[in-house]
N, C-alpha and C. Protein backbone atom coordinates (compact mmCIF):
# COMPACT_ATOMS: atom_id res chain seq x y z
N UNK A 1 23.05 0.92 31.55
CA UNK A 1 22.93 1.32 30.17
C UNK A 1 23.67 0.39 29.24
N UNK A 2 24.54 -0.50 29.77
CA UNK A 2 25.49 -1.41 28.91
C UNK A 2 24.44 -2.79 28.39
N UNK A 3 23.13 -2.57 28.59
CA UNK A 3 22.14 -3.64 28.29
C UNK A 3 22.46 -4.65 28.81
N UNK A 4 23.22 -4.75 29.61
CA UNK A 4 23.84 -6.13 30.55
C UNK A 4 22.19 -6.24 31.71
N UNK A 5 21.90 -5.38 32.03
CA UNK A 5 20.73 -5.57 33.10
C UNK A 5 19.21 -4.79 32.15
N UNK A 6 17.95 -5.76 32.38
CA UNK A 6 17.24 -5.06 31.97
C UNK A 6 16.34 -4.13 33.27
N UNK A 7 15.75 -2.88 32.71
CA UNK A 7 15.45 -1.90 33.90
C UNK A 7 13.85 -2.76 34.56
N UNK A 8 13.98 -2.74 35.66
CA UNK A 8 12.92 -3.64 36.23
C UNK A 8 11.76 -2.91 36.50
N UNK A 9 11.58 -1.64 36.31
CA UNK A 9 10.50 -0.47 36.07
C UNK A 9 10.41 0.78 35.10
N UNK A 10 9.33 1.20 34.84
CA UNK A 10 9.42 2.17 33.98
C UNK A 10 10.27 3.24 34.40
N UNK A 11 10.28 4.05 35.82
CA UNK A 11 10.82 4.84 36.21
C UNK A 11 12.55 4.38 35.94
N UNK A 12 13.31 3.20 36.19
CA UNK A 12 14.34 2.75 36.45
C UNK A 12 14.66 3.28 34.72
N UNK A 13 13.63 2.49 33.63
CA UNK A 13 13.92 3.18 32.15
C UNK A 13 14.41 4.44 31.98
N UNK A 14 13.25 5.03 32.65
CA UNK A 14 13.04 6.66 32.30
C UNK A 14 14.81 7.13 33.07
N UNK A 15 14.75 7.03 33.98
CA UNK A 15 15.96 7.70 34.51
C UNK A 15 17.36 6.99 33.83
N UNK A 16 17.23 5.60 33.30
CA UNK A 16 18.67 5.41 32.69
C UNK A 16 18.31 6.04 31.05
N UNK A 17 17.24 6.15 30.67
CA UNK A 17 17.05 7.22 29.37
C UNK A 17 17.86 8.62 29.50
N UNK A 18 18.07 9.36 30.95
CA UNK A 18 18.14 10.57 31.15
C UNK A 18 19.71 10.42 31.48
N UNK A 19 20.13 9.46 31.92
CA UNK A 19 21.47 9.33 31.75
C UNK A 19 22.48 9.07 30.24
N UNK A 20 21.29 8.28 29.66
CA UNK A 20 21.81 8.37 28.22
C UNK A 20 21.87 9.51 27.36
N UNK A 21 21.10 10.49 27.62
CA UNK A 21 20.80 11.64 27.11
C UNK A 21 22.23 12.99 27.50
N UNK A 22 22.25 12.61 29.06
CA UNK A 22 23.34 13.57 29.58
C UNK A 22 24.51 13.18 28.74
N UNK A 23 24.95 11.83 28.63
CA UNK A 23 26.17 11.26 27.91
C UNK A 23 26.20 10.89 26.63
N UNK A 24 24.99 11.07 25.78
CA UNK A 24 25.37 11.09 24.29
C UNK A 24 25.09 9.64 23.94
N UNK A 25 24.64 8.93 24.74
CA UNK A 25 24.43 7.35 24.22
C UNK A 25 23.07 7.23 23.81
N UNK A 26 23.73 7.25 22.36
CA UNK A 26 22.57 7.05 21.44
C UNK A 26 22.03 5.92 20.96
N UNK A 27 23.10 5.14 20.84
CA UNK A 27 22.24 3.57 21.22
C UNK A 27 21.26 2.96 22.16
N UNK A 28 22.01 2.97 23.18
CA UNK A 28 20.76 2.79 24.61
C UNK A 28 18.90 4.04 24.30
N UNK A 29 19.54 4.96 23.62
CA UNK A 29 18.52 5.74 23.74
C UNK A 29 17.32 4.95 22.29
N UNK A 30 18.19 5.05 21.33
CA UNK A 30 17.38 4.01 20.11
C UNK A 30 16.77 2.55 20.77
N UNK A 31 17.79 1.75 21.11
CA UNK A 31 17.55 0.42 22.17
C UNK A 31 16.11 0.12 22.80
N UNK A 32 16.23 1.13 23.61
CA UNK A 32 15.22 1.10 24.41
C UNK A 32 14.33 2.05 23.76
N UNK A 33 14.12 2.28 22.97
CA UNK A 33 12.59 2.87 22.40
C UNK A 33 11.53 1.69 21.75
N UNK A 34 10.34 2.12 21.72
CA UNK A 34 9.31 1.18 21.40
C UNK A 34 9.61 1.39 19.85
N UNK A 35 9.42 -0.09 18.88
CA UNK A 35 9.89 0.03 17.73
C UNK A 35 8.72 0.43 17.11
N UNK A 36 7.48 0.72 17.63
CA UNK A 36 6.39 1.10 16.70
C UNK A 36 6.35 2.90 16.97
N UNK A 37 7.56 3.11 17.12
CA UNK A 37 7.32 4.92 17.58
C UNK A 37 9.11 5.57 17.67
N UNK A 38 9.92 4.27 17.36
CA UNK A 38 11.16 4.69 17.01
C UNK A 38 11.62 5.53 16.18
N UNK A 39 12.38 6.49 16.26
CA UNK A 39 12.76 7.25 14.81
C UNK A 39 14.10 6.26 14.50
N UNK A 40 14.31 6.72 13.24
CA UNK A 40 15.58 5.50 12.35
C UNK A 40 16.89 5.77 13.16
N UNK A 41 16.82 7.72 13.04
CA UNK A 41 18.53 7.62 13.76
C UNK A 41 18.07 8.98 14.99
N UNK A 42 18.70 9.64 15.33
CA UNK A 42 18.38 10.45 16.95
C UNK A 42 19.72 11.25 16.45
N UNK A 43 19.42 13.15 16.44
CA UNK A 43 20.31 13.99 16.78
C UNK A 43 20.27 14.45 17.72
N UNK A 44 21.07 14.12 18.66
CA UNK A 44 21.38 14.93 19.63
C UNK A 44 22.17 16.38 19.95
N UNK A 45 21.48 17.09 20.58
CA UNK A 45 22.22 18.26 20.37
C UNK A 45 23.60 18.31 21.88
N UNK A 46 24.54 18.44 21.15
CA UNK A 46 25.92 18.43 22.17
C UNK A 46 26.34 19.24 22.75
N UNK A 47 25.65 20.63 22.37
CA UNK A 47 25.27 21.75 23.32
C UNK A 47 24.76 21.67 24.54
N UNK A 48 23.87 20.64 25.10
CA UNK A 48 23.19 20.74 25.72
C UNK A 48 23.74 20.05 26.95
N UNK A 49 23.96 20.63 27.87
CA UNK A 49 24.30 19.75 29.28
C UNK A 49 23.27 18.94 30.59
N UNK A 50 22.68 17.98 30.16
CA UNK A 50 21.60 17.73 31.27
C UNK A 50 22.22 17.15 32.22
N UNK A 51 21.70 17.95 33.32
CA UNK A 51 22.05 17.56 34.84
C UNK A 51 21.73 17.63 36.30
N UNK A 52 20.26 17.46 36.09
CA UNK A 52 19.24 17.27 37.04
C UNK A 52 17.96 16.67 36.51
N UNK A 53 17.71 15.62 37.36
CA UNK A 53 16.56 14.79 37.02
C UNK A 53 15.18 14.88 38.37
N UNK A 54 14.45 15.57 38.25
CA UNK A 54 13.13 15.14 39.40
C UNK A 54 12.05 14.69 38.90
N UNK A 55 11.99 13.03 39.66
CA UNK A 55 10.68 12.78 38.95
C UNK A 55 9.91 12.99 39.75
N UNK A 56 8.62 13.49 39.24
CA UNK A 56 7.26 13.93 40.13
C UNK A 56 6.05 13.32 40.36
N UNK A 57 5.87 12.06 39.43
CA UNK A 57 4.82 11.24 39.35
C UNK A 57 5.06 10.18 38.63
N UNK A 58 4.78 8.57 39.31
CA UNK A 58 4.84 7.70 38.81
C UNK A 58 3.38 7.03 38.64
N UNK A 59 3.44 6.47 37.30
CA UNK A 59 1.45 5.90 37.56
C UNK A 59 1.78 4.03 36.84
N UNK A 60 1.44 3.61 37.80
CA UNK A 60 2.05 2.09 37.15
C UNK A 60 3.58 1.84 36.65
N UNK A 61 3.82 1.13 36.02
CA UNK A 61 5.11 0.99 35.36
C UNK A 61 5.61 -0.01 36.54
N UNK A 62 5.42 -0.72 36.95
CA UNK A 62 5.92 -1.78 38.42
C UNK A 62 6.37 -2.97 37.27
N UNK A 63 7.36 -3.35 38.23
CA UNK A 63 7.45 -5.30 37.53
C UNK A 63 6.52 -5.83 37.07
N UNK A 64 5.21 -5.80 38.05
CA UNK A 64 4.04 -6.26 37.32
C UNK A 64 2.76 -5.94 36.63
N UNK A 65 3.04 -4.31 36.46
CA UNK A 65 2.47 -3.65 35.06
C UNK A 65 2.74 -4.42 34.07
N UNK A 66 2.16 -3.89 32.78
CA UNK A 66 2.32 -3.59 31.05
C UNK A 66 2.66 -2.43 31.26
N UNK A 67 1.99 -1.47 31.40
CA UNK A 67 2.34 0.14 30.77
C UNK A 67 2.16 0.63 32.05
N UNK A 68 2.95 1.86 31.80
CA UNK A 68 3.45 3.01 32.63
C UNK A 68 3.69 4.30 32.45
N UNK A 69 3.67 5.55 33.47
CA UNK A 69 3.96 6.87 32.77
C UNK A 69 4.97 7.12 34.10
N UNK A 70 5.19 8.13 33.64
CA UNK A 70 6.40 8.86 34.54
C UNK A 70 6.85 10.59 34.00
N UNK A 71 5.98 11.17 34.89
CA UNK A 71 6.24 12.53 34.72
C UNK A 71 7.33 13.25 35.39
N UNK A 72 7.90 13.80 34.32
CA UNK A 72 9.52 14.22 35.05
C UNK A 72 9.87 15.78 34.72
N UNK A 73 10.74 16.22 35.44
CA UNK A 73 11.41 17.72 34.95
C UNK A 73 13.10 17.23 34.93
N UNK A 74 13.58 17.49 33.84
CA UNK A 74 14.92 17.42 33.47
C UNK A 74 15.55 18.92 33.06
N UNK A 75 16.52 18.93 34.36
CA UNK A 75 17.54 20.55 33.84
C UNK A 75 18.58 20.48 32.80
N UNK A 76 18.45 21.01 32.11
CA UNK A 76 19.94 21.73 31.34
C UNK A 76 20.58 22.86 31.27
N UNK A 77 21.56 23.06 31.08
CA UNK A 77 22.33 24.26 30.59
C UNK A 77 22.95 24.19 29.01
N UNK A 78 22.89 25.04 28.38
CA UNK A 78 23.65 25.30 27.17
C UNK A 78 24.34 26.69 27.28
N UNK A 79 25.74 27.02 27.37
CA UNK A 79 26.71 27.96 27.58
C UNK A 79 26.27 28.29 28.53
N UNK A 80 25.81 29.31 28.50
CA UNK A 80 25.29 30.28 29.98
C UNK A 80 23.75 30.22 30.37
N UNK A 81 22.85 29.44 29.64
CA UNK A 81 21.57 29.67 29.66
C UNK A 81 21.47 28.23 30.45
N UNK A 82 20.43 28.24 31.11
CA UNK A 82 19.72 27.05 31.43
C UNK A 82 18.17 27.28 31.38
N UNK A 83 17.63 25.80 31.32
CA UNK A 83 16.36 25.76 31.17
C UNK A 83 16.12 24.37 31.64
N UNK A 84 14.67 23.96 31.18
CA UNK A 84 13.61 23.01 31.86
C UNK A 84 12.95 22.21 30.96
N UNK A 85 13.16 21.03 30.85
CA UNK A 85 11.65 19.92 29.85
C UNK A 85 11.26 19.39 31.29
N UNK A 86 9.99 19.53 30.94
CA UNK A 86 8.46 18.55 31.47
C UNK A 86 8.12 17.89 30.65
N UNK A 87 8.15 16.44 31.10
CA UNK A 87 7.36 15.89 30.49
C UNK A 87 6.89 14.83 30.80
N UNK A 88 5.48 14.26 30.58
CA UNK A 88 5.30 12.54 30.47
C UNK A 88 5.39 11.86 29.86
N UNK A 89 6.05 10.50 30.17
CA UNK A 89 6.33 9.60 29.27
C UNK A 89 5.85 8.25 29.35
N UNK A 90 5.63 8.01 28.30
CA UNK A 90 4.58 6.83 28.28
C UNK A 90 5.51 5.51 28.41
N UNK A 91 5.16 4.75 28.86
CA UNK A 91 6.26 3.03 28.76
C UNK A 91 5.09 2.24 28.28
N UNK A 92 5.76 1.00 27.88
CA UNK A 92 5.05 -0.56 28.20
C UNK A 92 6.30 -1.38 27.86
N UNK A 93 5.17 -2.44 28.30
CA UNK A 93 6.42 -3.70 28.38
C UNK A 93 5.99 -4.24 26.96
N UNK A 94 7.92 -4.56 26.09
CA UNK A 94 7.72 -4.79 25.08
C UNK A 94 8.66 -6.18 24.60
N UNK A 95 8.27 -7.52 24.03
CA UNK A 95 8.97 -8.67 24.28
C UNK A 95 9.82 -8.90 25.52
N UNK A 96 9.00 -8.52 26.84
CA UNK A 96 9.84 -8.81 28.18
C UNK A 96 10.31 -7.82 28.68
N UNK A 97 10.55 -6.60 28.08
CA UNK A 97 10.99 -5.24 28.70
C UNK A 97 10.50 -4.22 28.85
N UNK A 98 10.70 -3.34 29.41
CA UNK A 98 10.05 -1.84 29.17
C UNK A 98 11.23 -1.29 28.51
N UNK A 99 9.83 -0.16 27.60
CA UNK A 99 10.57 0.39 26.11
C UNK A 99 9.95 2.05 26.79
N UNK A 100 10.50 2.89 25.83
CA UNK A 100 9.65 4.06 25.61
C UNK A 100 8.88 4.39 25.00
N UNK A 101 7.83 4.73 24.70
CA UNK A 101 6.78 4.49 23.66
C UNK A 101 6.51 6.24 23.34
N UNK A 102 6.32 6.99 23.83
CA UNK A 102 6.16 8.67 23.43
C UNK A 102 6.05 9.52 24.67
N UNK A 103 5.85 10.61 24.51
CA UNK A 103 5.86 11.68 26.03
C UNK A 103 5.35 13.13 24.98
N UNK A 104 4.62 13.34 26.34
CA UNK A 104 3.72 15.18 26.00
C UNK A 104 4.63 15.82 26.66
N UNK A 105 5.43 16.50 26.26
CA UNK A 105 6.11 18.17 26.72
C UNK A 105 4.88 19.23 26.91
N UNK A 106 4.89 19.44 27.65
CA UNK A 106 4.50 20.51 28.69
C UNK A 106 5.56 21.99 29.40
């Protein structure tokens, strides 16, 4: 996440996205978004504790893709409640990297 390494697959994105998310790094999370689908700034809610990642489907997204998806379930808890996002997320490779480009919640 220190942008020292770039992620060499979409999935490798997606899951250091979900680490950025657990820890509040909102840079890496802006960073790596596709700039034609970026928002300006990102609230994160600090309530939220994510801390389980299963991904369930990968469709392309390889070193030698362009674009990629990656359907995932990410757990959280907030105080006493926990819950579930599904979702897919779209990648491509953008000036040399993979970015995030959007995702359907389900």
């Amino acid at each position: 996440m220190s942008g020292q390494r770039r992620a060499g697959t979409a999935e490798a994105l997606m899951r250091s996205r979900f680490t950025a998310f657990a820890l509040g790094d909102r840079d890496h999370l802006l960073a790596s978004w596709h700039p034609r689908t970026r928002p300006e700034s990102l609230d994160l809610d600090d309530g939220l504790q994510w801390y389980r990642l299963d991904v369930e489907e990968i469709s392309g997204g390889s070193p030698f893709d362009t674009t990629g998806e990656v359907t995932f379930t990410a757990y959280y808890r907030t105080g006493a409640a926990r819950g579930t996002l599904h979702e897919c997320s779209r990648f491509e490779r953008y000036d040399g990297r993979w970015v995030y480009v959007d995702g359907v919640v389900s």
